[in-house]
N, C-alpha and C. Protein backbone atom coordinates (compact mmCIF):
# COMPACT_ATOMS: atom_id res chain seq x y z
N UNK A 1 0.86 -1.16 0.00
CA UNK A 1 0.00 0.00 0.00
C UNK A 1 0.91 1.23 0.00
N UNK A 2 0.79 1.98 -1.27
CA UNK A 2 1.55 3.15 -0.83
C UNK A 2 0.86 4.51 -1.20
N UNK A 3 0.97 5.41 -0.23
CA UNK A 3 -0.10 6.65 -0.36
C UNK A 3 1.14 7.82 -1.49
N UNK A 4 0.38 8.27 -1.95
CA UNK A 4 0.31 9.12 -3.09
C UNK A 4 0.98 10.13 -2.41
N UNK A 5 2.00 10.91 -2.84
CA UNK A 5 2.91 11.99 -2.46
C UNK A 5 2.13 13.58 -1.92
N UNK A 6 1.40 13.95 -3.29
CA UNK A 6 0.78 15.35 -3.20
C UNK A 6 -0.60 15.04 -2.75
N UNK A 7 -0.61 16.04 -2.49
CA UNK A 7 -2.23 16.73 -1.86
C UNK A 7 -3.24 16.73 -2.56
N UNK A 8 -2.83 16.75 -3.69
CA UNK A 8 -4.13 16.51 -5.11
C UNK A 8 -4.67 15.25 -4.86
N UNK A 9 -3.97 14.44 -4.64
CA UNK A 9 -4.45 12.61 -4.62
C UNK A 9 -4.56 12.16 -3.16
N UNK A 10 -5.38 13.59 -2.02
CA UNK A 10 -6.01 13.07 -0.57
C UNK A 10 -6.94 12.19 -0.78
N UNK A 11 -7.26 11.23 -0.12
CA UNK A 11 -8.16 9.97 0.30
C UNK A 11 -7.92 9.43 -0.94
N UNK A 12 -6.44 8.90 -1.92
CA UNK A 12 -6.61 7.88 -2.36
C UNK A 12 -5.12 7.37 -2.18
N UNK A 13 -5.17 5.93 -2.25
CA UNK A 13 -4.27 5.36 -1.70
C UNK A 13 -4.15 4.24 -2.73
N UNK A 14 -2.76 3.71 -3.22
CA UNK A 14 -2.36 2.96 -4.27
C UNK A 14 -2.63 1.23 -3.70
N UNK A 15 -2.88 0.22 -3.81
CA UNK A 15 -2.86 -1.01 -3.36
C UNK A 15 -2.69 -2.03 -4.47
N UNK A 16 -0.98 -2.06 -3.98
CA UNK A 16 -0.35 -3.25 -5.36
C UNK A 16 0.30 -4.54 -4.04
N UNK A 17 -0.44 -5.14 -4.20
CA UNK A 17 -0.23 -6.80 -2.74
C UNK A 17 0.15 -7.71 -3.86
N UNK A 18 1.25 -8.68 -3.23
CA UNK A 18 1.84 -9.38 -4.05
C UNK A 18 1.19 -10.62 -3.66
N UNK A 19 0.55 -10.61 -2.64
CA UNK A 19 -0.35 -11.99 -2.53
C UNK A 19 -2.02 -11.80 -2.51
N UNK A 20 -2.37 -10.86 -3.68
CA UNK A 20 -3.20 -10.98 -4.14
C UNK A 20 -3.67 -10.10 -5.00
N UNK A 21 -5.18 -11.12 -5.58
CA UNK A 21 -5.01 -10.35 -7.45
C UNK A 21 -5.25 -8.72 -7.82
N UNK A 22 -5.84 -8.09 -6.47
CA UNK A 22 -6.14 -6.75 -6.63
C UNK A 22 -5.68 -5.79 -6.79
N UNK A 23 -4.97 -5.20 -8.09
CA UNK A 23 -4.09 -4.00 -8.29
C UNK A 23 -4.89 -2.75 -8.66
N UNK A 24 -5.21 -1.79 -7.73
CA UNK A 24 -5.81 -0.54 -7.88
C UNK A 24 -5.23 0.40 -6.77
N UNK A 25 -6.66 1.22 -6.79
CA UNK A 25 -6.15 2.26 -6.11
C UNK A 25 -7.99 2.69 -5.35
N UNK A 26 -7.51 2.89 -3.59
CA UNK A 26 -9.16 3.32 -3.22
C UNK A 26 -9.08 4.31 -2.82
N UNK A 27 -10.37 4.31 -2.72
CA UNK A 27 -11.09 5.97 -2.32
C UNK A 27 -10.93 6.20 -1.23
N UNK A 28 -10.99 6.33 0.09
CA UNK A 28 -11.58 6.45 1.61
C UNK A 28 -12.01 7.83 1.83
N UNK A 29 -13.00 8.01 2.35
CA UNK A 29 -14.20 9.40 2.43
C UNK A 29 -14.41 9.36 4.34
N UNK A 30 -14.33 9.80 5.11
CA UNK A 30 -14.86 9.71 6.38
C UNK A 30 -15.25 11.19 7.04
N UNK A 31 -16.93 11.14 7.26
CA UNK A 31 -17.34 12.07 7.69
C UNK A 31 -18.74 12.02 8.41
N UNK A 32 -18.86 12.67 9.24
CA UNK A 32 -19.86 12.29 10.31
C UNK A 32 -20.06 11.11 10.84
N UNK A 33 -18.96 9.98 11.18
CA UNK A 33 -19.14 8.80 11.75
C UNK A 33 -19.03 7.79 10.66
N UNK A 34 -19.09 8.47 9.49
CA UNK A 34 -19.55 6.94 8.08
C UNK A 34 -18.05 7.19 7.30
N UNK A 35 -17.81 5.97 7.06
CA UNK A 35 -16.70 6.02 5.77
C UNK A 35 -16.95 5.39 4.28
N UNK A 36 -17.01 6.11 3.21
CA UNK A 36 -17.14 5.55 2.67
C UNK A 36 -15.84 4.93 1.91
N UNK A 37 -16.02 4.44 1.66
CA UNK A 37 -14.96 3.32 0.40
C UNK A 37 -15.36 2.50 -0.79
N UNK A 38 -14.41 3.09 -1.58
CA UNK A 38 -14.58 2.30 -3.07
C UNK A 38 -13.37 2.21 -3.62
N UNK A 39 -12.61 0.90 -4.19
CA UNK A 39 -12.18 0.45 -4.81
C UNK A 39 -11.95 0.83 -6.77
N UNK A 40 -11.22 1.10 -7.42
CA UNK A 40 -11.00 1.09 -8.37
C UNK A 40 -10.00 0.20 -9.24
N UNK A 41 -10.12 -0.85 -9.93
CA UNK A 41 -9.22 -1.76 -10.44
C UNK A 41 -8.74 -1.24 -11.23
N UNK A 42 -7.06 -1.53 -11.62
CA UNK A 42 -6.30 -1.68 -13.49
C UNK A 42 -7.19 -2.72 -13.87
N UNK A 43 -7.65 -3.62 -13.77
CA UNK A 43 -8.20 -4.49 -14.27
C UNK A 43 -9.29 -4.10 -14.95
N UNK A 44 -10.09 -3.64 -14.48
CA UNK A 44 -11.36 -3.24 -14.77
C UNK A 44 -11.30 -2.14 -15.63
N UNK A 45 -10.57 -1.30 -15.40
CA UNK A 45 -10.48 0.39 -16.09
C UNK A 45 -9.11 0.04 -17.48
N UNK A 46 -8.58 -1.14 -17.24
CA UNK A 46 -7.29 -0.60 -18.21
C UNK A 46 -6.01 -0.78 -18.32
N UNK A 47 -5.78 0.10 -16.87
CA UNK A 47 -4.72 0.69 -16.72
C UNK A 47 -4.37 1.08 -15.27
N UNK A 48 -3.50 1.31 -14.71
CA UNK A 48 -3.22 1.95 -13.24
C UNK A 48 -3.36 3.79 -13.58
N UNK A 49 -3.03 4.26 -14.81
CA UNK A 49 -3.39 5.62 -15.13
C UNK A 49 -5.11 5.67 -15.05
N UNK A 50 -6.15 4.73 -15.91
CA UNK A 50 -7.16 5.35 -15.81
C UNK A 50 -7.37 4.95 -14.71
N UNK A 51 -7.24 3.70 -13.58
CA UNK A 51 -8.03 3.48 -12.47
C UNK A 51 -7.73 4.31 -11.89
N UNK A 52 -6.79 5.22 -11.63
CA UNK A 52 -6.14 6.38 -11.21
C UNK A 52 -7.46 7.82 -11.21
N UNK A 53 -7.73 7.96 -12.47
CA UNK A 53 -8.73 8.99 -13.01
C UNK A 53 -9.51 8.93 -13.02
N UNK A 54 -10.48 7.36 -13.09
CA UNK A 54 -11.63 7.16 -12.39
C UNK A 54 -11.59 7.51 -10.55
N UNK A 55 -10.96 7.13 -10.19
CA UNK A 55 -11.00 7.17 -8.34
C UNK A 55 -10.87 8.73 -8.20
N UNK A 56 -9.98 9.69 -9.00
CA UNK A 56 -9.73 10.87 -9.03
C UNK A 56 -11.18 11.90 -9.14
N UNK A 57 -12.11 11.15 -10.09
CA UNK A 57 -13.31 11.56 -10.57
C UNK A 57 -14.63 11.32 -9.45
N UNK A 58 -14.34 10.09 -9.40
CA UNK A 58 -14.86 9.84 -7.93
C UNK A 58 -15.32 10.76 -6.50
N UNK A 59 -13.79 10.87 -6.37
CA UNK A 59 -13.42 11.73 -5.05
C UNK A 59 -14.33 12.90 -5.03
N UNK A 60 -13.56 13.46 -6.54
CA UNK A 60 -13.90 14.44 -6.64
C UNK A 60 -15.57 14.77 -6.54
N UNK A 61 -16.35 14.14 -7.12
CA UNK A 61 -17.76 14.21 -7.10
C UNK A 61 -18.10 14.36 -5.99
N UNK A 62 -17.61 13.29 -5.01
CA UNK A 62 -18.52 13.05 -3.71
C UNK A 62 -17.63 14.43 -2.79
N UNK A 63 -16.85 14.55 -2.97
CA UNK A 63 -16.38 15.88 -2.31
C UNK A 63 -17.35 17.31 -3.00
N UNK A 64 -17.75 16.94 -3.82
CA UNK A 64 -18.75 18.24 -4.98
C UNK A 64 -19.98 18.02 -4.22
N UNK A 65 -20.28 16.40 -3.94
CA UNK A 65 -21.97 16.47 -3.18
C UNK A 65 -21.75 16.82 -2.07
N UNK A 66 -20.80 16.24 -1.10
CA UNK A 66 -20.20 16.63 0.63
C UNK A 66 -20.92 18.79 0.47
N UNK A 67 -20.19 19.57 -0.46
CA UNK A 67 -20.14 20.58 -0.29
C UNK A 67 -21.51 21.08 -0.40
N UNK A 68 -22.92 20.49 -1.63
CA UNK A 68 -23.96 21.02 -1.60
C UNK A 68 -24.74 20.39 -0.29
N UNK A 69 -24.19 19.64 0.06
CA UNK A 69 -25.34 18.73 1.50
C UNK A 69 -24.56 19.49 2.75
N UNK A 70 -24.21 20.33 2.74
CA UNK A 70 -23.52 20.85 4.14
C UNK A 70 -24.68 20.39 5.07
N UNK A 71 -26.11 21.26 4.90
CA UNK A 71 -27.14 20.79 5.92
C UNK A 71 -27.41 19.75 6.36
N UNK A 72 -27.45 18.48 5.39
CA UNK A 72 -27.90 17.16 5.79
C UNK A 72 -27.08 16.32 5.41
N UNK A 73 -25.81 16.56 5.82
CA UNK A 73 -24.60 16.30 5.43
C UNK A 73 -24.38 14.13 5.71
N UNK A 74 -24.73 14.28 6.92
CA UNK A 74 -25.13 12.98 7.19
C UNK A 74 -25.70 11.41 6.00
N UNK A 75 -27.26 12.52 6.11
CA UNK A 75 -27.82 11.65 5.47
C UNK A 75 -26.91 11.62 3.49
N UNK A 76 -26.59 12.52 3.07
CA UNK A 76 -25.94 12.14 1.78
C UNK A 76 -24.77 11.02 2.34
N UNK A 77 -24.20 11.43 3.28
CA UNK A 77 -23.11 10.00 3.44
C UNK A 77 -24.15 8.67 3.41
N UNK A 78 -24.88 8.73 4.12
CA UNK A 78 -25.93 7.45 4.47
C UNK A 78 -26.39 6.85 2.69
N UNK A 79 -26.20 8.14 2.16
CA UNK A 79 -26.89 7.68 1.19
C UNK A 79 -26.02 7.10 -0.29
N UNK A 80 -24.65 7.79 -0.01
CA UNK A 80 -23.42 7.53 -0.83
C UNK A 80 -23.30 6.24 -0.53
N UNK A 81 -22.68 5.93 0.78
CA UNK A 81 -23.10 4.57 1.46
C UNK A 81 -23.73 3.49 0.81
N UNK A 82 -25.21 3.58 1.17
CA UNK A 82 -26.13 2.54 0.22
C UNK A 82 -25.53 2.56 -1.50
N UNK A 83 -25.57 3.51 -2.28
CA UNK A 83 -24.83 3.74 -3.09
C UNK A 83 -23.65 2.52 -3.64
N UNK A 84 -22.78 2.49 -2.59
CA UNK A 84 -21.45 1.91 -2.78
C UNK A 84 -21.86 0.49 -2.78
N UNK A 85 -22.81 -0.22 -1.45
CA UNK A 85 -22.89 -1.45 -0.83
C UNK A 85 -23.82 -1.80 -2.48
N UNK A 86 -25.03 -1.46 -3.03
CA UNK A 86 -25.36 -1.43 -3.90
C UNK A 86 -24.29 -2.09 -5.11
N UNK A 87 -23.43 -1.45 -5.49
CA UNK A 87 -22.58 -1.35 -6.44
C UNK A 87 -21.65 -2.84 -5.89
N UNK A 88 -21.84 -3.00 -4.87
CA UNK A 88 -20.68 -4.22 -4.53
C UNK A 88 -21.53 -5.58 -4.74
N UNK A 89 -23.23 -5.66 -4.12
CA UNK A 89 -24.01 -6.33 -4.14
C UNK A 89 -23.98 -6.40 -5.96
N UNK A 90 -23.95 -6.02 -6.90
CA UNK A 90 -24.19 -6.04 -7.87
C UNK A 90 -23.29 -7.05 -8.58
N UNK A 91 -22.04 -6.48 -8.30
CA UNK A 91 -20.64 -6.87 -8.86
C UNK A 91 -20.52 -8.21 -8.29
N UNK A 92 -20.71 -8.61 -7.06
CA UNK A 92 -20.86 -9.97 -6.52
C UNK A 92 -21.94 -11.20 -7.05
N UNK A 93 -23.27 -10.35 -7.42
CA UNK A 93 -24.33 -11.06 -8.15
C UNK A 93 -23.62 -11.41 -9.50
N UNK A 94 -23.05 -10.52 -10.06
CA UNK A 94 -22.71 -10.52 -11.65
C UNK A 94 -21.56 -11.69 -11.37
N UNK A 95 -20.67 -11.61 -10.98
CA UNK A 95 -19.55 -12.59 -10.55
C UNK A 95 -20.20 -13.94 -10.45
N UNK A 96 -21.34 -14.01 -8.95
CA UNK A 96 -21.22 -15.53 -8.95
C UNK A 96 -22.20 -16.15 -10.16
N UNK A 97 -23.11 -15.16 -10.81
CA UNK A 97 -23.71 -15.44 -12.33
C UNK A 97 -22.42 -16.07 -13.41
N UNK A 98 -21.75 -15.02 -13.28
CA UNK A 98 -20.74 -15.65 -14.23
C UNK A 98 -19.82 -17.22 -13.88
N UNK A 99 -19.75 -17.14 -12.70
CA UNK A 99 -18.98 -18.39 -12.39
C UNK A 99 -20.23 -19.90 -12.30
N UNK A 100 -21.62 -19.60 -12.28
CA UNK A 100 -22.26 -20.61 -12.15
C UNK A 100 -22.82 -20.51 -14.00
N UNK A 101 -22.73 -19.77 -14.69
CA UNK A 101 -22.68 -19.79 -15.79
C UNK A 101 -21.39 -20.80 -16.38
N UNK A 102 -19.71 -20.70 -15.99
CA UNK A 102 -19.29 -21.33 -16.55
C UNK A 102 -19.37 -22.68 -16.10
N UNK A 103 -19.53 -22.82 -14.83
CA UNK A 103 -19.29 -24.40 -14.66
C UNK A 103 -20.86 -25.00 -15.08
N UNK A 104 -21.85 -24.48 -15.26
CA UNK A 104 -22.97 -25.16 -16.46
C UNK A 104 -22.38 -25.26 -17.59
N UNK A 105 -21.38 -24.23 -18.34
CA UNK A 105 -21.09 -24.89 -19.95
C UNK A 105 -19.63 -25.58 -19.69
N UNK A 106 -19.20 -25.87 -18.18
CA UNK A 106 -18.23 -26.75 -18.68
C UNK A 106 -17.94 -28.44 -18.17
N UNK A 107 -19.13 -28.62 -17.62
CA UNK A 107 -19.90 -29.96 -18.00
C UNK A 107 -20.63 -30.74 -18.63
């Protein structure tokens, strides 16, 4: 895990583990008690440059909503939140679809 030098690239952090398959880079967001986190793969995006610019884009957004929800600042985390778990529930459905998809065509 190694964190990013400048100040431009706060709350993202590089994660290249040699004992395991996940080479990206995550988000971490923490405010009013909630953290959020999201993950960005080379795998998925490309490249370690775009997973880079996606997570960059990211940040940036939810730091753009953080600023219009000052008032109910909370509930947008609560709601970024669901958001994320959403997006993981998805990616996990799609996954074990795909893996019970192949072992039906490879019997």
């Amino acid at each position: 895990m190694n964190p990013l030098p400048d100040m431009k690239n706060k709350n993202i952090t590089r994660y290249t583990y040699e004992n395991t398959d996940f080479l990206g880079w995550r988000v971490s967001i923490q405010r009013c008690g909630r953290i959020i986190t999201r993950y960005f793969s080379d795998l998925q995006y490309g490249s370690e440059e775009e997973s880079l610019q996606q997570a960059l884009d990211y940040r940036d957004e939810v730091f753009a909503q953080m600023a219009r929800h000052k008032n109910d600042l909370p509930e947008y985390m609560d709601t970024e939140l669901e958001h994320v778990q959403e997006l993981l529930r998805q990616k996990e459905s799609g996954l074990l679809q795909h893996l019970h998809h192949r072992r039906g065509s490879d019997g």
